[in-house]
Each structure stands twice: as structure tokens, then as C-alpha cells.
PDB file of N, CA and C in Angstrom:
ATOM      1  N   UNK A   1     116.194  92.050  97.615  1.00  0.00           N
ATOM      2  CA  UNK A   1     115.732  93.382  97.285  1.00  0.00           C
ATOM      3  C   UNK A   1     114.573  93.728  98.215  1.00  0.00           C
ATOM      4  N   UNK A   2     114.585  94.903  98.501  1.00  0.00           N
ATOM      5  CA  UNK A   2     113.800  95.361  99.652  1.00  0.00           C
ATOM      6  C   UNK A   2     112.627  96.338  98.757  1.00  0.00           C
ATOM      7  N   UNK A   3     111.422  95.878  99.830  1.00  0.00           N
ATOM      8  CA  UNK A   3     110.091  96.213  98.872  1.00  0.00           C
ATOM      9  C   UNK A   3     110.086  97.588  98.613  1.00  0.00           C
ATOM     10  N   UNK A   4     110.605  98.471  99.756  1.00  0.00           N
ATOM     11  CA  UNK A   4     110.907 100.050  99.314  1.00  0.00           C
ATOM     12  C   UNK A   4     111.411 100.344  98.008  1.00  0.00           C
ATOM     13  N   UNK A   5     112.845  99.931  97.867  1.00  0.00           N
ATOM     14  CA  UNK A   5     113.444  99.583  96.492  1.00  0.00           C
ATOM     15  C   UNK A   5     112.494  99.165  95.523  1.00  0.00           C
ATOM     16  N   UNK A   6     111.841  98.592  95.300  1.00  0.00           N
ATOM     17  CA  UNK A   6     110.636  97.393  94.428  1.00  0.00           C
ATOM     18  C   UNK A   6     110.187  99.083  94.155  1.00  0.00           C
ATOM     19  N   UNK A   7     109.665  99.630  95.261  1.00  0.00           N
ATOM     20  CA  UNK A   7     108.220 100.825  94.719  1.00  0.00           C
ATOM     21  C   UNK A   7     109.182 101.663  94.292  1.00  0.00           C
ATOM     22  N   UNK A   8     110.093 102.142  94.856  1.00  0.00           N
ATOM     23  CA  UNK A   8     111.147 103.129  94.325  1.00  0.00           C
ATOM     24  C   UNK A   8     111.406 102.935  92.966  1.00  0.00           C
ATOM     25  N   UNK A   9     111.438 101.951  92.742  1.00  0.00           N
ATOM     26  CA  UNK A   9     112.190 101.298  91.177  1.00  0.00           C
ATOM     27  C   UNK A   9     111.236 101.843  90.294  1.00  0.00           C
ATOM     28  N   UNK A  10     109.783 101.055  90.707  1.00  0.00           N
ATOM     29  CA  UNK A  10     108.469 101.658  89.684  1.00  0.00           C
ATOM     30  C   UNK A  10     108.253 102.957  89.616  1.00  0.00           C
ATOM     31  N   UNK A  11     108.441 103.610  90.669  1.00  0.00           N
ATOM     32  CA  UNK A  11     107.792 105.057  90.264  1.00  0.00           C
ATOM     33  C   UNK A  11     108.992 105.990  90.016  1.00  0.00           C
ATOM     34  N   UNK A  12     110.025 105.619  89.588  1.00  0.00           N
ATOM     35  CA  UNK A  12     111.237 105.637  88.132  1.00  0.00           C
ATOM     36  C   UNK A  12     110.571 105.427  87.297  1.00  0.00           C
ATOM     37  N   UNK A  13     110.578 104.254  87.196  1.00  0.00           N
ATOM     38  CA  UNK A  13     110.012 103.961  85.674  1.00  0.00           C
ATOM     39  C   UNK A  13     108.946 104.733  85.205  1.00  0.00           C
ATOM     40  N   UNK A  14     107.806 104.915  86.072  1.00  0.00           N
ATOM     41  CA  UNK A  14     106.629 105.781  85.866  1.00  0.00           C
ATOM     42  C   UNK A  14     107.001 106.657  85.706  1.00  0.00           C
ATOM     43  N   UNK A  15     107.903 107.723  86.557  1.00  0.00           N
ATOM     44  CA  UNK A  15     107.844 108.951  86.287  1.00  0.00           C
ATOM     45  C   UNK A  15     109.348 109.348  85.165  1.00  0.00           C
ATOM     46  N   UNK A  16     109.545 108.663  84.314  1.00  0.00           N
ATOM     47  CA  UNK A  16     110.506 108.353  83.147  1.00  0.00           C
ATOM     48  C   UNK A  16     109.561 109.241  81.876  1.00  0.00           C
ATOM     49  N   UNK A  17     108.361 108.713  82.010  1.00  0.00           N
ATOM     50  CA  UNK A  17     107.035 109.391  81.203  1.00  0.00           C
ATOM     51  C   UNK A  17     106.628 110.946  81.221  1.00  0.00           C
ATOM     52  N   UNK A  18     107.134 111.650  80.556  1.00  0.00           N
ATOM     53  CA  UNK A  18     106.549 113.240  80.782  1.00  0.00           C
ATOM     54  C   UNK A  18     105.188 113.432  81.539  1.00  0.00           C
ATOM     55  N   UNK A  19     104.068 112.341  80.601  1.00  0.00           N
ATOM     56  CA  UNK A  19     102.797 112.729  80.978  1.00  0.00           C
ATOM     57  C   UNK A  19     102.475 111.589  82.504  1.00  0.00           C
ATOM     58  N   UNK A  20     103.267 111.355  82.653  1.00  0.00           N
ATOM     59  CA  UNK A  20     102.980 110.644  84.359  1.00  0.00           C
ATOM     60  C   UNK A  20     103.679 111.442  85.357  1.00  0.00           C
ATOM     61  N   UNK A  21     105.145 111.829  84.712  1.00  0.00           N
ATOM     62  CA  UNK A  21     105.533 112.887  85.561  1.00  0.00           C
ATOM     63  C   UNK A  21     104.975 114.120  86.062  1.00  0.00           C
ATOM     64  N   UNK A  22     104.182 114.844  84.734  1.00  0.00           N
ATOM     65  CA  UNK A  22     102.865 115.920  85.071  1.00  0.00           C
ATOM     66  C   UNK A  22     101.899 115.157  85.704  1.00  0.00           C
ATOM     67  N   UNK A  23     101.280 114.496  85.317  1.00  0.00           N
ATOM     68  CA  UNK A  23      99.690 114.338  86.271  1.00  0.00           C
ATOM     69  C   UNK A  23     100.582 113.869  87.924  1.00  0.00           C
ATOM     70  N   UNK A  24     101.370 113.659  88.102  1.00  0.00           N
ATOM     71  CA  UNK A  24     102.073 112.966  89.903  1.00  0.00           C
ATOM     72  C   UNK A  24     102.513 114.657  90.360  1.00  0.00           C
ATOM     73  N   UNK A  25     103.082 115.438  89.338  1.00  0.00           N
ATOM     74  CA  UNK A  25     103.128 116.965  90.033  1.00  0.00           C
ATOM     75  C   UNK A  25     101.923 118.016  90.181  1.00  0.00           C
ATOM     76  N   UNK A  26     101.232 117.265  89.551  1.00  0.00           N
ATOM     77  CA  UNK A  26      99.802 118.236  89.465  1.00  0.00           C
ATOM     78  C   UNK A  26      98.904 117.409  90.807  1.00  0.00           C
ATOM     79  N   UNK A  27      99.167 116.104  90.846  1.00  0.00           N
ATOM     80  CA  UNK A  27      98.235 115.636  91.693  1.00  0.00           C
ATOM     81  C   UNK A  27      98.864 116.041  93.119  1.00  0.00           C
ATOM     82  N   UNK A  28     100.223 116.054  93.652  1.00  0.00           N
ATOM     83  CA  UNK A  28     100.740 117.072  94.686  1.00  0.00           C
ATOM     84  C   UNK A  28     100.585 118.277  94.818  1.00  0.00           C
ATOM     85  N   UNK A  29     100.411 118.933  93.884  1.00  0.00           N
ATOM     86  CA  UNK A  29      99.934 120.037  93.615  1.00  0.00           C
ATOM     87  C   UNK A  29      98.637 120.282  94.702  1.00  0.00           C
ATOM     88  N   UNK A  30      97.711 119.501  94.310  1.00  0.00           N
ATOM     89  CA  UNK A  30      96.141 119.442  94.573  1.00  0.00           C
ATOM     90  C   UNK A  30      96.385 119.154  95.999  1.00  0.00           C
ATOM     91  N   UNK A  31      97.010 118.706  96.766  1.00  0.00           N
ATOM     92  CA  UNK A  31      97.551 118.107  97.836  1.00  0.00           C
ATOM     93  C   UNK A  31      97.605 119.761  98.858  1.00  0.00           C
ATOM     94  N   UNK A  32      97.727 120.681  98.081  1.00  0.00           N
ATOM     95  CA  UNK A  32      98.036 122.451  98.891  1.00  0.00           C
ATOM     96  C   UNK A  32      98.658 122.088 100.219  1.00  0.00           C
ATOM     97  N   UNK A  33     100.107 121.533  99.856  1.00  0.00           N
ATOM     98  CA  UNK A  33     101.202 121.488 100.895  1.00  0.00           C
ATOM     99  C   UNK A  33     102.197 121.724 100.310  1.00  0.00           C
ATOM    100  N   UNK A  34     102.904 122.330 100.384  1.00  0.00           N
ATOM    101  CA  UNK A  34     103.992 122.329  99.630  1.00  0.00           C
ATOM    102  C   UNK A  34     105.126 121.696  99.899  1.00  0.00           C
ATOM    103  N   UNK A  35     105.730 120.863 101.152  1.00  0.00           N
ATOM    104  CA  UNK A  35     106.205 119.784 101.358  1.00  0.00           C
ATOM    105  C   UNK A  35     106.023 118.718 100.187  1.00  0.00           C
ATOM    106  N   UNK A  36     104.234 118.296  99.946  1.00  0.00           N
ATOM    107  CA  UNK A  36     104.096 117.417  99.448  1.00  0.00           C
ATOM    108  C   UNK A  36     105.121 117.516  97.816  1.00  0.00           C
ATOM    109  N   UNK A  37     104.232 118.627  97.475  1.00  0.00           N
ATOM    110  CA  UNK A  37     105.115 118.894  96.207  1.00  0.00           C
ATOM    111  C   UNK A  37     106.534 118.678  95.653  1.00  0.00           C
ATOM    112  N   UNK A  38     107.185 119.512  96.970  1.00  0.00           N
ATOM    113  CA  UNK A  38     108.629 119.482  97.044  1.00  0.00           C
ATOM    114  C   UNK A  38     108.966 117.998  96.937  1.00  0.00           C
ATOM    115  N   UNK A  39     108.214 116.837  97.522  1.00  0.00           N
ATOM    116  CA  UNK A  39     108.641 115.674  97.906  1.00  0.00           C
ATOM    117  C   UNK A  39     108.586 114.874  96.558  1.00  0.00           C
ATOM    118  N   UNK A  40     107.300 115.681  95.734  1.00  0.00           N
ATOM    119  CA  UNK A  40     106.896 114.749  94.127  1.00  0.00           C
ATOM    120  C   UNK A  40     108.372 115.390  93.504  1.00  0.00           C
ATOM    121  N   UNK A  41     108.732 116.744  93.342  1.00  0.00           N
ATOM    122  CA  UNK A  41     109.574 117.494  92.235  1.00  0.00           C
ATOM    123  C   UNK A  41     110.530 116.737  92.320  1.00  0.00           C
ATOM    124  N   UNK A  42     111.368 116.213  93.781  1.00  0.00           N
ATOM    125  CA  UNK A  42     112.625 115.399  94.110  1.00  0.00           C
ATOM    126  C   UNK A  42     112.515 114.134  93.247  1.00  0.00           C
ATOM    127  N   UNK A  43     111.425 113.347  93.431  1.00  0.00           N
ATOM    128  CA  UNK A  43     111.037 111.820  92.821  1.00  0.00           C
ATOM    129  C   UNK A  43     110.969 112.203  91.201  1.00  0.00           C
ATOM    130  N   UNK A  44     110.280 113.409  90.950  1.00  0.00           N
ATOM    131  CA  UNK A  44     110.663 113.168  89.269  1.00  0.00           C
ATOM    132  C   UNK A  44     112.324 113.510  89.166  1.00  0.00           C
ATOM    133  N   UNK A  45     112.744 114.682  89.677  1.00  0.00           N
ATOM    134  CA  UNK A  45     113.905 114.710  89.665  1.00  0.00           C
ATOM    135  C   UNK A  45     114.809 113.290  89.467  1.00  0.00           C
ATOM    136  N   UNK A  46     114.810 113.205  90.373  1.00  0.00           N
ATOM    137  CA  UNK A  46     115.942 112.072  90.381  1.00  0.00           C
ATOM    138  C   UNK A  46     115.644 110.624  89.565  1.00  0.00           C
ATOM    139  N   UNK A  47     114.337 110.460  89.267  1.00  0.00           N
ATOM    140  CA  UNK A  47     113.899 109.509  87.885  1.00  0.00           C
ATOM    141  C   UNK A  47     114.140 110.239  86.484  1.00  0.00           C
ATOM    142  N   UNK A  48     114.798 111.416  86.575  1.00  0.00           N
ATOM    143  CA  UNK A  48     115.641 111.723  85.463  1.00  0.00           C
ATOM    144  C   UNK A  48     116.968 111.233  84.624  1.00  0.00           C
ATOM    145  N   UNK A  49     116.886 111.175  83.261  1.00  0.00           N
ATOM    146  CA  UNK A  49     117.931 110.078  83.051  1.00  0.00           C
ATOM    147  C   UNK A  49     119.362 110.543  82.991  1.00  0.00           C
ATOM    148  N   UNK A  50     119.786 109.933  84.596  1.00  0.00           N
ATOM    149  CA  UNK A  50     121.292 110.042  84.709  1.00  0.00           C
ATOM    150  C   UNK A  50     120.903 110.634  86.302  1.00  0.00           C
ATOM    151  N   UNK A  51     120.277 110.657  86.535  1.00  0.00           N
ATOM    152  CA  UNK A  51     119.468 110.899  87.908  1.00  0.00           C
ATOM    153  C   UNK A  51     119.639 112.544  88.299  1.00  0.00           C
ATOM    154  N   UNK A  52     119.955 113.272  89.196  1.00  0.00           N
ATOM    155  CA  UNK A  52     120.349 114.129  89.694  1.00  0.00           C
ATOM    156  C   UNK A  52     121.947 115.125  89.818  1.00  0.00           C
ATOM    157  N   UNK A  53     122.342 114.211  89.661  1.00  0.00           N
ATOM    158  CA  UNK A  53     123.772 114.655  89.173  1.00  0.00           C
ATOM    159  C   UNK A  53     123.585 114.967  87.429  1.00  0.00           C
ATOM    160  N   UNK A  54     123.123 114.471  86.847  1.00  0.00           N
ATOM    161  CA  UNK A  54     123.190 114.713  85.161  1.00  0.00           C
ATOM    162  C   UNK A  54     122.641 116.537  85.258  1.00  0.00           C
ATOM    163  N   UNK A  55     121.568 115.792  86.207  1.00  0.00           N
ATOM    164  CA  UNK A  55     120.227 117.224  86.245  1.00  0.00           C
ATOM    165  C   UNK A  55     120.888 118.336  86.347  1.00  0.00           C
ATOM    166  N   UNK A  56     122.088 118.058  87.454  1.00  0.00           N
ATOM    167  CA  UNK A  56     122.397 119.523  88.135  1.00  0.00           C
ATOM    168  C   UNK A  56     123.388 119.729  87.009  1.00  0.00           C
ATOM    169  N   UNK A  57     123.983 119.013  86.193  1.00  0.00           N
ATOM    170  CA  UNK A  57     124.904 119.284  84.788  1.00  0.00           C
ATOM    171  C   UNK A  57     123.845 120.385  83.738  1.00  0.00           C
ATOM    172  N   UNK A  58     122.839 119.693  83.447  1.00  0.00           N
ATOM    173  CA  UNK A  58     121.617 120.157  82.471  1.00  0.00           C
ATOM    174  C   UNK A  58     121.240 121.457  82.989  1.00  0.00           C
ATOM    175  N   UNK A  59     121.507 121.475  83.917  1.00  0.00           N
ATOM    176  CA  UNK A  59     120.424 123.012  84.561  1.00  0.00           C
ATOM    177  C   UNK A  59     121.350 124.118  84.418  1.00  0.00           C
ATOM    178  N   UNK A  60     122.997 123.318  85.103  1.00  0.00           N
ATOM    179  CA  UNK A  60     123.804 124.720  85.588  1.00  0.00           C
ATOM    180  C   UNK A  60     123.699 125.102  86.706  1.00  0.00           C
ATOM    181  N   UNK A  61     123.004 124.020  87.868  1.00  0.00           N
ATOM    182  CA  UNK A  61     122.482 124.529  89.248  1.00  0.00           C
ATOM    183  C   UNK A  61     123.687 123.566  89.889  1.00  0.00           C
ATOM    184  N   UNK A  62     124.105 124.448  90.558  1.00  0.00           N
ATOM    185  CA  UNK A  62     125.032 123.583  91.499  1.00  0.00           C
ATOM    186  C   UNK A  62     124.762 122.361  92.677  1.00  0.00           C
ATOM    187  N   UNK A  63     125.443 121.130  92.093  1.00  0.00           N
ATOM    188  CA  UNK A  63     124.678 119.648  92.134  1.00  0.00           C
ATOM    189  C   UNK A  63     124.070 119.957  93.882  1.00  0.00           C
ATOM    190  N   UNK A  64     125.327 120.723  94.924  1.00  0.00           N
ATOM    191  CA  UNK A  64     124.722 120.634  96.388  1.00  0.00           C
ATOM    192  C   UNK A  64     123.592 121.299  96.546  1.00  0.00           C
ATOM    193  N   UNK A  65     123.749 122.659  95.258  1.00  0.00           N
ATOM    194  CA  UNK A  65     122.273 123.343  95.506  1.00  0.00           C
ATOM    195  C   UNK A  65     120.874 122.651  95.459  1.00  0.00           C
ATOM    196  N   UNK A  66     121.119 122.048  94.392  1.00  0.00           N
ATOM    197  CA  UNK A  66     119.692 121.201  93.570  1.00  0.00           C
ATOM    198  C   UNK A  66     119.208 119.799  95.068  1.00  0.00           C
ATOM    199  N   UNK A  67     120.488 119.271  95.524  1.00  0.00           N
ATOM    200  CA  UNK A  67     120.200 118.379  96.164  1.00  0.00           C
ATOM    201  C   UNK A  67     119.505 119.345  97.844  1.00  0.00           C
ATOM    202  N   UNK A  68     119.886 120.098  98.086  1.00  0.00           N
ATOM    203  CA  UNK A  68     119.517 120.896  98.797  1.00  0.00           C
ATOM    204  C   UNK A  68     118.125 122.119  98.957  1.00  0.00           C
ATOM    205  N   UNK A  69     117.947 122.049  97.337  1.00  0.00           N
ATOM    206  CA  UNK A  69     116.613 122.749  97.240  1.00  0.00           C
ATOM    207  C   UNK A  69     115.529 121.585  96.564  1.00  0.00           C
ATOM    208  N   UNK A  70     115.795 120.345  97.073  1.00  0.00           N
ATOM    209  CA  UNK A  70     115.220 119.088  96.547  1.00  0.00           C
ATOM    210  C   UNK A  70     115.120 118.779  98.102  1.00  0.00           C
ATOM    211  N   UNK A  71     115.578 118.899  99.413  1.00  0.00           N
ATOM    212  CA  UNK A  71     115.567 118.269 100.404  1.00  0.00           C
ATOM    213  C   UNK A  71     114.723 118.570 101.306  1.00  0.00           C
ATOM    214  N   UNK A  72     113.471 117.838 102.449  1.00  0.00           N
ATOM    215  CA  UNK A  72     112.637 118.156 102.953  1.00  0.00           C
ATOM    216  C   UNK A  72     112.699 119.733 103.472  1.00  0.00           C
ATOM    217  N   UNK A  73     113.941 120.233 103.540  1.00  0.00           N
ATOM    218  CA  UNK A  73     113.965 121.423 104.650  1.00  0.00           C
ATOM    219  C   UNK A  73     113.838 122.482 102.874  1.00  0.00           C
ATOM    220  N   UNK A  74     114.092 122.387 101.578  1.00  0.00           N
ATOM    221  CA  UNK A  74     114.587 123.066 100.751  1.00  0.00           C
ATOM    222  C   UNK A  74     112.943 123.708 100.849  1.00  0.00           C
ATOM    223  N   UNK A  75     113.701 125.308  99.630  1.00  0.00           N
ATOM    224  CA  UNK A  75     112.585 126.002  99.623  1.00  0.00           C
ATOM    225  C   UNK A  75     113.033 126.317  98.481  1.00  0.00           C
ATOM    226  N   UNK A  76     112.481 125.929  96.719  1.00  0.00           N
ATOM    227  CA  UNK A  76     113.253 126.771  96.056  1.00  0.00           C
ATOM    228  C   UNK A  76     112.894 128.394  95.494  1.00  0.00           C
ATOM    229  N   UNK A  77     113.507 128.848  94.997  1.00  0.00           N
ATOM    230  CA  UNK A  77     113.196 130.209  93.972  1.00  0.00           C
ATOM    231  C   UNK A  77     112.716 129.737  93.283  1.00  0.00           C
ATOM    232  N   UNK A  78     111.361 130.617  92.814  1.00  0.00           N
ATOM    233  CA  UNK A  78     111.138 130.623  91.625  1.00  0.00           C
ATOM    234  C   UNK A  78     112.157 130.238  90.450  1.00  0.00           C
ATOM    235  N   UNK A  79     112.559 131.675  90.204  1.00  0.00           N
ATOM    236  CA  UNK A  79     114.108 131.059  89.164  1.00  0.00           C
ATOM    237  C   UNK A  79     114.567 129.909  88.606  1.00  0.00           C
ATOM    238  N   UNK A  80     115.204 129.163  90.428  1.00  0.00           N
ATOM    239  CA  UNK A  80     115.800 128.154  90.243  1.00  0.00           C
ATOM    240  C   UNK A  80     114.452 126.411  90.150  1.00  0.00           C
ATOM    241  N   UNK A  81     113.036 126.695  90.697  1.00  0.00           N
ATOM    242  CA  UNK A  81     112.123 125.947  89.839  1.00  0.00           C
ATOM    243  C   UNK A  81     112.257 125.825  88.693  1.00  0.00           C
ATOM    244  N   UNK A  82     111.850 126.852  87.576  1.00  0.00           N
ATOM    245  CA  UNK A  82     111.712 127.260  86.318  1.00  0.00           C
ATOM    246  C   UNK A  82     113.298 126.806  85.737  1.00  0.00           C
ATOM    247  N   UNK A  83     114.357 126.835  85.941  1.00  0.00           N
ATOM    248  CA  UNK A  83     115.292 126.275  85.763  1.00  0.00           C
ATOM    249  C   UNK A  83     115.359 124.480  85.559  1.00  0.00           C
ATOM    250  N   UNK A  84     114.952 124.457  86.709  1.00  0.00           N
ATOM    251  CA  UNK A  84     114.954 122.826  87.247  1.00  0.00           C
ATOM    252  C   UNK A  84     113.812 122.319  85.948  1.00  0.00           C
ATOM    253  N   UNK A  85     112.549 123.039  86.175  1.00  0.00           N
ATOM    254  CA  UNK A  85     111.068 122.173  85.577  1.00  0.00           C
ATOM    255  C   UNK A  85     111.774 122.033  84.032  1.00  0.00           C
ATOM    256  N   UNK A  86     112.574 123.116  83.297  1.00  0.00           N
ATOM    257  CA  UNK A  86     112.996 123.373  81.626  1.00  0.00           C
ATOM    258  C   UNK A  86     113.868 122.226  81.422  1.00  0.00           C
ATOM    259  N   UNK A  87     114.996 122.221  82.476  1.00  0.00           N
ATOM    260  CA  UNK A  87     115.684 121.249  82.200  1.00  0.00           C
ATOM    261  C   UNK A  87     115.356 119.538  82.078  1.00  0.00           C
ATOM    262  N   UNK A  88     113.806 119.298  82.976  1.00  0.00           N
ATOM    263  CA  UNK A  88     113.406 118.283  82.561  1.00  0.00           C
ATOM    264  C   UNK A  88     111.984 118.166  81.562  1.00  0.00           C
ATOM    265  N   UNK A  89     112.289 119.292  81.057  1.00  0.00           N
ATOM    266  CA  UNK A  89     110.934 119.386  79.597  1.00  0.00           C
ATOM    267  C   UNK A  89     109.645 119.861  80.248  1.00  0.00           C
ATOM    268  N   UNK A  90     109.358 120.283  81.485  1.00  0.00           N
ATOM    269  CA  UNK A  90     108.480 120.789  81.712  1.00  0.00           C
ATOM    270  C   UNK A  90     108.307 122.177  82.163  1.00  0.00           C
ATOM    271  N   UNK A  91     107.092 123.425  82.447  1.00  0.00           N
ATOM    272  CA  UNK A  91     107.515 124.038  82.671  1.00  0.00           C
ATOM    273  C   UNK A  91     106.330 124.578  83.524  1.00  0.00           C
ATOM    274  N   UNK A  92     105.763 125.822  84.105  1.00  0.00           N
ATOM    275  CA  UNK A  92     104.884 125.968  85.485  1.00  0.00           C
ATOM    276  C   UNK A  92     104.076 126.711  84.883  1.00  0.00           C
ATOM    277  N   UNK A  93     102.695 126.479  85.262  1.00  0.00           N
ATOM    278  CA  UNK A  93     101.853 126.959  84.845  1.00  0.00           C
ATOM    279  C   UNK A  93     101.044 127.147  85.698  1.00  0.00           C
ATOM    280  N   UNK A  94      99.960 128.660  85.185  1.00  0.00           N
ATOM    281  CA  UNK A  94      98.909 128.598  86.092  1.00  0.00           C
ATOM    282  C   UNK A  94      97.605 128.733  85.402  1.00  0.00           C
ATOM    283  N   UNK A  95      96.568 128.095  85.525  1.00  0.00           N
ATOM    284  CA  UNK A  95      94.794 128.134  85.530  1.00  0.00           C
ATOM    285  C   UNK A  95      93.590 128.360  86.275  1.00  0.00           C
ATOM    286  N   UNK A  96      92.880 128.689  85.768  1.00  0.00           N
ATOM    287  CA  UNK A  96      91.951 129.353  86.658  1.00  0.00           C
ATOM    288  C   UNK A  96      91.486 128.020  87.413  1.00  0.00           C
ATOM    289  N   UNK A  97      90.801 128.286  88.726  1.00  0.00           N
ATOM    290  CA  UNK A  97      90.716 127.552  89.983  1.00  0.00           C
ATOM    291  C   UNK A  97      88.927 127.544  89.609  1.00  0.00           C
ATOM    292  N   UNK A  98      88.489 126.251  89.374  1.00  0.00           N
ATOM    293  CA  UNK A  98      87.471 126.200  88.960  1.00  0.00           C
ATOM    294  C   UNK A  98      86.548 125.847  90.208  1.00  0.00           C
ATOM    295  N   UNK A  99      85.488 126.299  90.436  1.00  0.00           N
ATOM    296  CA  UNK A  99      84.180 126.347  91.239  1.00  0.00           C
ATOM    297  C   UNK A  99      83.581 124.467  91.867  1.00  0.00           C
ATOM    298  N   UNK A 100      84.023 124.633  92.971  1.00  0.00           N
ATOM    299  CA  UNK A 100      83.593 122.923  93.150  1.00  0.00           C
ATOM    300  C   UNK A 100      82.188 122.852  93.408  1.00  0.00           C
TER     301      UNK A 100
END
């Protein structure tokens, strides 16, 4: 087993957890790239149970779409976010940007 696999495996398991899955999208978040983000939404994604294919069942998003608006080049809609975030129990929010 290859150590990639090893970390891959854990941060499944981690992000299996609602509240680990939020604080890893919020902490990309904080990251103000949106690559980065895109790159966390894919990793919870697919540590969803039944992975990505279940997802794109749950959503109603067509599996090439999801894998495609999950992929470094993807950009999604709104819409189809808010789609994606419901289907895995979460959903988008915004707060005021507090004074550093």
C-alpha cells in the first residue's frame, strides 16, 4: 500500500464526520482560492458514503457532470453547489467578515 493511499484513506475517514467535513471546507475557504476549495468539495465529495457515483444518484446531477464540476478545470453553479452541499447534509452560508 502506497503512502498516498495511507493519507487518502484517512482523510475519508475524517471527512466521513459532518463536523470535520465543515471545518476542512471552511478552512479552504480561508485559503481565498477557489481551486483550493474546489479541491476540499471533491475530497468530501467522494468520502461520501458510496463515493461519488451514489452522490451523483442523491443529487440528480449527472454522474459526468458532478465528476466534471468536481475536476481541477470545473467551475460549478451556484445551483448545482447548493445541490451537491444538500445532498451531503450541508449547506452555504455566509457571515460577516470580522476585523483582524
Amino acid at each position: 500500500m502506497t503512502r498516498a493511499k495511507d493519507y487518502t484513506e484517512h482523510l475519508d475517514d475524517a471527512l466521513h464526520d459532518p463536523e470535520e467535513a465543515i471545518a476542512y471546507l471552511n478552512a479552504a475557504l480561508d485559503e481565498a482560492d477557489p481551486d483550493v476549495f474546489l479541491v476540499a468539495l471533491s475530497d468530501v465529495a467522494r468520502a461520501q458514503e458510496g463515493g461519488l457515483g451514489a452522490l451523483a444518484e442523491r443529487t440528480s446531477l449527472n454522474r459526468e457532470h458532478l465528476y466534471r464540476m468536481l475536476s481541477d478545470r470545473g467551475n460549478p453553479e451556484l445551483r448545482s453547489l447548493e445541490t451537491l452541499l444538500d445532498a451531503m447534509g450541508l449547506k452555504l452560508a455566509i457571515e460577516a467578515k470580522h476585523a483582524s
